[in-house]
Protein backbone atom coordinates (compact mmCIF):
# COMPACT_ATOMS: atom_id res chain seq x y z
CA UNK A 1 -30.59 100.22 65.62
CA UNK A 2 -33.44 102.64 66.42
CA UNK A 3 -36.69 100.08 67.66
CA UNK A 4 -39.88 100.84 66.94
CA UNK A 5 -42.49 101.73 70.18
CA UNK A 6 -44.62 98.37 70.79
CA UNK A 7 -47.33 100.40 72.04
CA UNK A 8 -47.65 102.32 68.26
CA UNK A 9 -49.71 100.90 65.22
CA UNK A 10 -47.87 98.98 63.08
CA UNK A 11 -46.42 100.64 59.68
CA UNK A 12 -46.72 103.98 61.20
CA UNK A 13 -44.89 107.17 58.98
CA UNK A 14 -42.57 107.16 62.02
CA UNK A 15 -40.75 103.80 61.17
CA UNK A 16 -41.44 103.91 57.62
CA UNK A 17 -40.17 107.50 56.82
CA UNK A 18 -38.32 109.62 59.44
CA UNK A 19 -34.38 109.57 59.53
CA UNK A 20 -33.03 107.63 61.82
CA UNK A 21 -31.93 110.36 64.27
CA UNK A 22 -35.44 111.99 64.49
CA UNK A 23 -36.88 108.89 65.12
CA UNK A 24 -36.43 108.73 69.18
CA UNK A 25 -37.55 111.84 69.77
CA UNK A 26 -40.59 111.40 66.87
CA UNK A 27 -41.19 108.73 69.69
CA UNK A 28 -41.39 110.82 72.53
CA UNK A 29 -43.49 113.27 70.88
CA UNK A 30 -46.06 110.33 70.00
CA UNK A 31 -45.59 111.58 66.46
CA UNK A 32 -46.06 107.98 65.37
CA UNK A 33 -49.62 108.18 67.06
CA UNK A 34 -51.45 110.99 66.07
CA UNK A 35 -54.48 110.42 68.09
CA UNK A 36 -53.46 112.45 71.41
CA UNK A 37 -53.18 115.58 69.07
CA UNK A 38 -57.33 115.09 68.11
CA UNK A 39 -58.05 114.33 71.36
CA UNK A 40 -56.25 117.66 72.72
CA UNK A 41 -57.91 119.66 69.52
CA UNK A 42 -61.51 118.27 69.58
CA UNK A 43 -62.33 120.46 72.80
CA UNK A 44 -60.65 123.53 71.15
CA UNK A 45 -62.34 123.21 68.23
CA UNK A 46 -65.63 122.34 69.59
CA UNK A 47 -66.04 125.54 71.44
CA UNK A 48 -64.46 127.27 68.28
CA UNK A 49 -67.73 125.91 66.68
CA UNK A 50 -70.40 126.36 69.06
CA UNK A 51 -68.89 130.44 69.87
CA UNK A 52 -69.85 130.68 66.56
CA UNK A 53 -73.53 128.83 66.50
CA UNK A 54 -73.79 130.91 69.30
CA UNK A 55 -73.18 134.50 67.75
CA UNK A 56 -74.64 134.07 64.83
CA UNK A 57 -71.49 133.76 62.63
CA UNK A 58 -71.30 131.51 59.22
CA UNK A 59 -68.74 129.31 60.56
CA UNK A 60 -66.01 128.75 63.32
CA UNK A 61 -62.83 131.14 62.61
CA UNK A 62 -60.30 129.04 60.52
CA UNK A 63 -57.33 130.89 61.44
CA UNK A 64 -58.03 129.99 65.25
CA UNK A 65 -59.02 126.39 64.11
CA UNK A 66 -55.84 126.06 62.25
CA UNK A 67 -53.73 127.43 65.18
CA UNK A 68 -55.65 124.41 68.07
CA UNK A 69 -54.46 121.88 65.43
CA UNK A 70 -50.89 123.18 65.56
CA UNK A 71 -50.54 124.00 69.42
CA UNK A 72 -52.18 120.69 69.95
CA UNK A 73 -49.55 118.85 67.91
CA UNK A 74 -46.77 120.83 69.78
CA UNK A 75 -48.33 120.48 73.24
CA UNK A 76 -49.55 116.74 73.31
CA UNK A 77 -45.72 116.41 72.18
CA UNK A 78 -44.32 118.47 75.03
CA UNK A 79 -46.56 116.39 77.52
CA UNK A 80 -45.97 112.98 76.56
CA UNK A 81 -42.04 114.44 76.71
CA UNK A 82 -42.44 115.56 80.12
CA UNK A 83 -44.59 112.62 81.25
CA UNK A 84 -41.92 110.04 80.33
CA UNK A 85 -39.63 112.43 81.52
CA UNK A 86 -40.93 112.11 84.81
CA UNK A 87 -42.25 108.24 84.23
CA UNK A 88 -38.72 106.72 82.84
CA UNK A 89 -38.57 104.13 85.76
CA UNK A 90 -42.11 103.24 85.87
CA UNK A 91 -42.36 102.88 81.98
CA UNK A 92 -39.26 100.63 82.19
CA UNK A 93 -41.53 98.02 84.43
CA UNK A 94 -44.93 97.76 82.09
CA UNK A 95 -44.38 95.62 78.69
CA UNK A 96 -46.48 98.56 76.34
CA UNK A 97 -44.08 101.09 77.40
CA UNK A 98 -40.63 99.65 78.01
CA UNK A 99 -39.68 99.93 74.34
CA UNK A 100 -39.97 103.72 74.74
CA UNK A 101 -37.18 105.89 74.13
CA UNK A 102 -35.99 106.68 77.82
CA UNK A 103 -36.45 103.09 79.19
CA UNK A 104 -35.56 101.68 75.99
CA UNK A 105 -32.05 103.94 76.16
CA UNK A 106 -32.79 105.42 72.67
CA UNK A 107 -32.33 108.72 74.17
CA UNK A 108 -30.78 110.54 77.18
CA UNK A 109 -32.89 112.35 79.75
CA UNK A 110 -30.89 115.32 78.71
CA UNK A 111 -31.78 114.91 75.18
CA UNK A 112 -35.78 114.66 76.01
CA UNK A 113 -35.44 117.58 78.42
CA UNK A 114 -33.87 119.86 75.21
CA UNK A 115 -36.39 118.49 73.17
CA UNK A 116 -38.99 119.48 75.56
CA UNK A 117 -37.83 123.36 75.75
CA UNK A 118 -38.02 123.67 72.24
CA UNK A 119 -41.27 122.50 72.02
CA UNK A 120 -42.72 125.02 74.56
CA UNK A 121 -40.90 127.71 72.91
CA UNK A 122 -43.57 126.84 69.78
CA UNK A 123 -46.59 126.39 71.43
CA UNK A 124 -45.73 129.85 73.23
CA UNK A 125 -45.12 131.58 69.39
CA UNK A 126 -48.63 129.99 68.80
CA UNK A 127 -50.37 131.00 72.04
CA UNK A 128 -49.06 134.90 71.38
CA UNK A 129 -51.44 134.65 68.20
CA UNK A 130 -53.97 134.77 70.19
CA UNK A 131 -55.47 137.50 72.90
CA UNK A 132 -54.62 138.26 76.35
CA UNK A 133 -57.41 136.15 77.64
CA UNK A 134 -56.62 133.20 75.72
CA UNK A 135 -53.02 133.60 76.27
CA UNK A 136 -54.05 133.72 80.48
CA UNK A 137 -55.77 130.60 79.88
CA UNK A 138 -52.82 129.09 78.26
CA UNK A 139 -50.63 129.59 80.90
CA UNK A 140 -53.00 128.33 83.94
CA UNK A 141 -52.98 125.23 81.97
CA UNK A 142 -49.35 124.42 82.73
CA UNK A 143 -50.33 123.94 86.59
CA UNK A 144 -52.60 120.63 85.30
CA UNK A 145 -50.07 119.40 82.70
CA UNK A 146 -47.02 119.51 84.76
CA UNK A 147 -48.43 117.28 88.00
CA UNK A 148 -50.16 115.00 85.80
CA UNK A 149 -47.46 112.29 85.86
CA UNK A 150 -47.34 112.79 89.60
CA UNK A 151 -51.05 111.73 90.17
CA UNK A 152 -51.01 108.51 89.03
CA UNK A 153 -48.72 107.81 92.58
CA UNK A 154 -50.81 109.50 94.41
CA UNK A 155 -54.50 109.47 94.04
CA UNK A 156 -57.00 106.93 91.76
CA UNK A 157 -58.15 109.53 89.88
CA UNK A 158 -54.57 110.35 87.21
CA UNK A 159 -57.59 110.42 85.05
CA UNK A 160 -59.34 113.35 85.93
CA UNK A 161 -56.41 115.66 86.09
CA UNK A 162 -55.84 114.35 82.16
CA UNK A 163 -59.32 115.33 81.70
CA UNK A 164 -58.65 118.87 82.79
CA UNK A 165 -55.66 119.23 80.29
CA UNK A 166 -57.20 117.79 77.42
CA UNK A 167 -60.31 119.15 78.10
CA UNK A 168 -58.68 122.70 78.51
CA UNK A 169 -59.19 124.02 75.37
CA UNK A 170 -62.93 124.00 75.40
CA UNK A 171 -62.46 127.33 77.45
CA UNK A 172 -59.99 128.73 75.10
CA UNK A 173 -61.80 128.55 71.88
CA UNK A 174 -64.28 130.41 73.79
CA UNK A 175 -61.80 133.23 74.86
CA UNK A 176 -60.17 133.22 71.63
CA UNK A 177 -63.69 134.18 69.79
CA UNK A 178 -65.24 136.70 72.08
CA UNK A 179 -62.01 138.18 74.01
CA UNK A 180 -63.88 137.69 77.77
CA UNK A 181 -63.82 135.62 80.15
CA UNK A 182 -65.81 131.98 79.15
CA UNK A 183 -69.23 132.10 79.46
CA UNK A 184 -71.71 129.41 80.42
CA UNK A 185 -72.01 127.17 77.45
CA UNK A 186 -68.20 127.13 77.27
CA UNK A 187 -67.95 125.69 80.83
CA UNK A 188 -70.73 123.52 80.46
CA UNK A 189 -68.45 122.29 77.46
CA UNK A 190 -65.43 121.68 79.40
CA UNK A 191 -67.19 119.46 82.21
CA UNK A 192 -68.49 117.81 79.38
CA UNK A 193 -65.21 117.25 78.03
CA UNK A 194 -63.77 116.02 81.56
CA UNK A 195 -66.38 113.57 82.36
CA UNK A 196 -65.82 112.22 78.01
CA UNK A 197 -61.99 112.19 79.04
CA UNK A 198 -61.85 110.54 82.13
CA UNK A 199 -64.19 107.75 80.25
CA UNK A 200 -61.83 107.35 77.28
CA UNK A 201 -58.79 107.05 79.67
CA UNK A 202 -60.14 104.84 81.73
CA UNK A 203 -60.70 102.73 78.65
CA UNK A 204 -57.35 103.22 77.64
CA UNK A 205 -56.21 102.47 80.85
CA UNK A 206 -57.31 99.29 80.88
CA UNK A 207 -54.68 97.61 78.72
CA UNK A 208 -52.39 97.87 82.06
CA UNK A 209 -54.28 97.63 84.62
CA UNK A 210 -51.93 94.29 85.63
CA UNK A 211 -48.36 95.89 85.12
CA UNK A 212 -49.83 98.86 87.08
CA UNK A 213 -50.84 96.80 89.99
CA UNK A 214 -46.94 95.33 89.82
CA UNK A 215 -45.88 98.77 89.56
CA UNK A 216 -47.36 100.67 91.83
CA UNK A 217 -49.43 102.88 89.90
CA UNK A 218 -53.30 103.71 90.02
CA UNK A 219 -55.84 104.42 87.63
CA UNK A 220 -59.73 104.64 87.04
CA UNK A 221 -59.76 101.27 85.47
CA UNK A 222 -57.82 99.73 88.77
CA UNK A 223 -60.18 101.34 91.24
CA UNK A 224 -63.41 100.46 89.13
CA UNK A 225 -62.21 97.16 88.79
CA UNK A 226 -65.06 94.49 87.81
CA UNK A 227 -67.37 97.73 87.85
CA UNK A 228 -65.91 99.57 84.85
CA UNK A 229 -69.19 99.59 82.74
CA UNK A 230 -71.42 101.17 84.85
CA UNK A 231 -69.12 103.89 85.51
CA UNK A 232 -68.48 104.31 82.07
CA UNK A 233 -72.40 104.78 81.29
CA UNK A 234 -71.93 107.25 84.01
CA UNK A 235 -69.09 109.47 82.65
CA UNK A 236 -70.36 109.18 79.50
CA UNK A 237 -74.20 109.95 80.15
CA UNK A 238 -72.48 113.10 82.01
CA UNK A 239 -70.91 114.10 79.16
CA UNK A 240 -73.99 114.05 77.43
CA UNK A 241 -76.10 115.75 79.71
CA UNK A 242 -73.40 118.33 79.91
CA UNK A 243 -73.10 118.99 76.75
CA UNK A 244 -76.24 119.24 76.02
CA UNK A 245 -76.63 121.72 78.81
CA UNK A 246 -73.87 123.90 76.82
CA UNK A 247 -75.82 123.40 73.39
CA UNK A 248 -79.25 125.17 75.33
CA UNK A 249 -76.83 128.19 77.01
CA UNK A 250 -75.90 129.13 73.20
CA UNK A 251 -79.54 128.49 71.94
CA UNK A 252 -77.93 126.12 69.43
CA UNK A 253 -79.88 124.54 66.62
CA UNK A 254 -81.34 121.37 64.88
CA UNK A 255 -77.81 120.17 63.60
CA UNK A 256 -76.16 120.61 66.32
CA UNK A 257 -78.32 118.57 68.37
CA UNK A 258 -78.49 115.84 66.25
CA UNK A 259 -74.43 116.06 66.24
CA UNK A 260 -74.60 115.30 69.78
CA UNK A 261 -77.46 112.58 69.32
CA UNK A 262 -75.44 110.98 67.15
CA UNK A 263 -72.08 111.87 69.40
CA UNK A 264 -73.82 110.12 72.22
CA UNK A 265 -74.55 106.67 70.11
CA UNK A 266 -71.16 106.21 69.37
CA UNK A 267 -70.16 106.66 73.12
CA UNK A 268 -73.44 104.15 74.10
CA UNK A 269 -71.98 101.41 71.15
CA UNK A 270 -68.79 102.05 72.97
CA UNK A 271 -69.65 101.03 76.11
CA UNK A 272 -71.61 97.86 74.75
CA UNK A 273 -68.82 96.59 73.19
CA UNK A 274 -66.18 96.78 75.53
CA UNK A 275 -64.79 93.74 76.71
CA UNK A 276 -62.65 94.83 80.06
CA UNK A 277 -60.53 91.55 79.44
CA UNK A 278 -59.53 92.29 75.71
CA UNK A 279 -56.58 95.17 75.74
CA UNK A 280 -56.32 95.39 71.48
CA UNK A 281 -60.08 96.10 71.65
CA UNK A 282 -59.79 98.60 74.20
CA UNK A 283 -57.26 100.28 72.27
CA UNK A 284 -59.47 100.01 69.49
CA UNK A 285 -62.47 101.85 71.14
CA UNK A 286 -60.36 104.75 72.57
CA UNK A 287 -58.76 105.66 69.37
CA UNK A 288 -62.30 105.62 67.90
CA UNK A 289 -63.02 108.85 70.15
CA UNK A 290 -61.39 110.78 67.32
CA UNK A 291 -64.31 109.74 64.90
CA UNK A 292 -66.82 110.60 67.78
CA UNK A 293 -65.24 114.07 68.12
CA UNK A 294 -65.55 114.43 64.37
CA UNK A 295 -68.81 114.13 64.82
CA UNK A 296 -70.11 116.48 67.55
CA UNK A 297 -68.02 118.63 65.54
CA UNK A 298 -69.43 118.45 62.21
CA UNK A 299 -72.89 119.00 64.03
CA UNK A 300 -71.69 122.15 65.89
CA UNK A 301 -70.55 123.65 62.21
CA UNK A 302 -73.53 122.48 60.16
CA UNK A 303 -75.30 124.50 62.64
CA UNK A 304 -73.37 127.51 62.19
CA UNK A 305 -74.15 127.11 58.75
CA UNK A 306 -78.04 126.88 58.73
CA UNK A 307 -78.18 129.28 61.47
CA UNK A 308 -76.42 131.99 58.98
CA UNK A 309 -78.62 131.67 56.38
């Protein structure tokens, strides 16, 4: 019998809907949690939105929009593949991710390592929508994704490489706009989206912090230890100050500032609320990030909008 992933919400489409011989690799895909995928998109579709407060255009370009969402569903799938790929022992000694498909035995390295390749080959059809800039970009960000599941054996700080995958795509929808190089408000939008990352993972990170310490593997929330508020407020308040940094380079607007005002309460109520000792809750904040995306996002297109009229 195929088991469910203890680390996935309960009642997920996964279990409730998908045959039983999609289901493992559904699993390693993180189908059955969709959040990675609007974590990965938010930065793509971000700087898809403020390109276009920036140049004076209506709106952000759906069709580029639309194409982020996809290669964000078919990367985030191809990373978690390769990172439990590479993390099969490791996940087999920490409770939240022994039931997963390679520890559990669902599925055969081989199997995951198929699955993988097919995946690419999609997110390379998608990334060959796009322009030769974009399409560079694309391929310097397999460098980061591919020693990600190394880091967390060798340095404290797995967090920031995650950072510069997920936040990789704030230069992209930048590229994919104007056809040049990213300008300044783009990378002030992708430190921004670093410094947000590495906060929300170290969040995340917190539900393990004790089968990490048995197993040999580091983290932000191991190394900050007792201290993990303040550097929170820190990460976060960077992200702000970044951000808002990118919204002055592209002489953005009214809305869009009050998208990040209201961005930056949701990462201050996240921070007060945090209880370090509580793992459900912690899960519960970082999975709120996609809301908080939503809204810097909804700011950065209202603005568009009034700045067209």
């Amino acid at each position: 019998m195929v088991t469910s992933s203890s680390d996935a919400p309960p009642g997920n489409w996964v279990d409730r809907h998908a045959p039983d011989w999609l289901k493992p690799f559904a699993r390693l895909a993180r189908w059955d949690r969709p959040i990675g995928v609007w974590l990965l998109f938010w930065p793509c579709a971000w700087s898809t939105a403020l390109v276009a407060t920036a140049t004076g255009k209506p709106a952000p370009d759906l069709f580029h929009l639309v194409l982020f969402l996809i290669g964000a569903f078919v990367m985030r799938g191809a990373g978690c593949t390769w990172n439990d790929i590479v993390d099969r022992d490791i996940d087999a000694k920490i409770a939240r991710t022994a039931s997963r498909p390679l520890p559990s035995g669902q599925i055969t390295t081989k199997a995951a390592a198929g699955f993988l390749v097919l995946q690419l080959v999609v997110a390379l059809v998608v990334l060959r929508q796009f322009n030769l800039i974009t399409m560079a970009l694309g391929f310097l960000a397999i460098f980061p994704v591919v020693t990600y599941p190394f880091m967390k054996r060798i340095t404290w700080w797995p967090q920031a490489v995650l950072g510069i995958c997920f936040g990789w795509g704030a230069l992209m929808g930048w590229a994919a706009a104007e056809a040049t190089v990213p300008g300044t408000p783009s990378l002030l939008l992708f430190l921004g989206c670093v410094f947000w990352i590495i906060g929300y993972d170290t969040i995340y990170a917190l539900q393990d912090i004790e089968d990490d310490a048995l197993a040999g593997v580091r983290s932000t929330a191991r190394l900050f230890g007792a201290k993990v508020k303040p550097w929170l407020w820190g990460f976060y308040g960077g992200t702000v100050i970044l951000i808002a940094g990118a919204l002055i380079a592209a002489n953005a607007g009214f809305a869009a500032w009050l998208g990040l005002f209201a961005f930056s309460a949701h990462l201050v109520w996240q921070v007060r609320v945090l209880d370090p000792q509580d793992p459900k809750h912690a899960l519960m904040l970082f999975r709120s990030n996609r809301t908080a995306g939503l809204i810097l996002f909804a700011g950065f297109v209202a603005d568009a909008a009034l700045r067209a009229l």
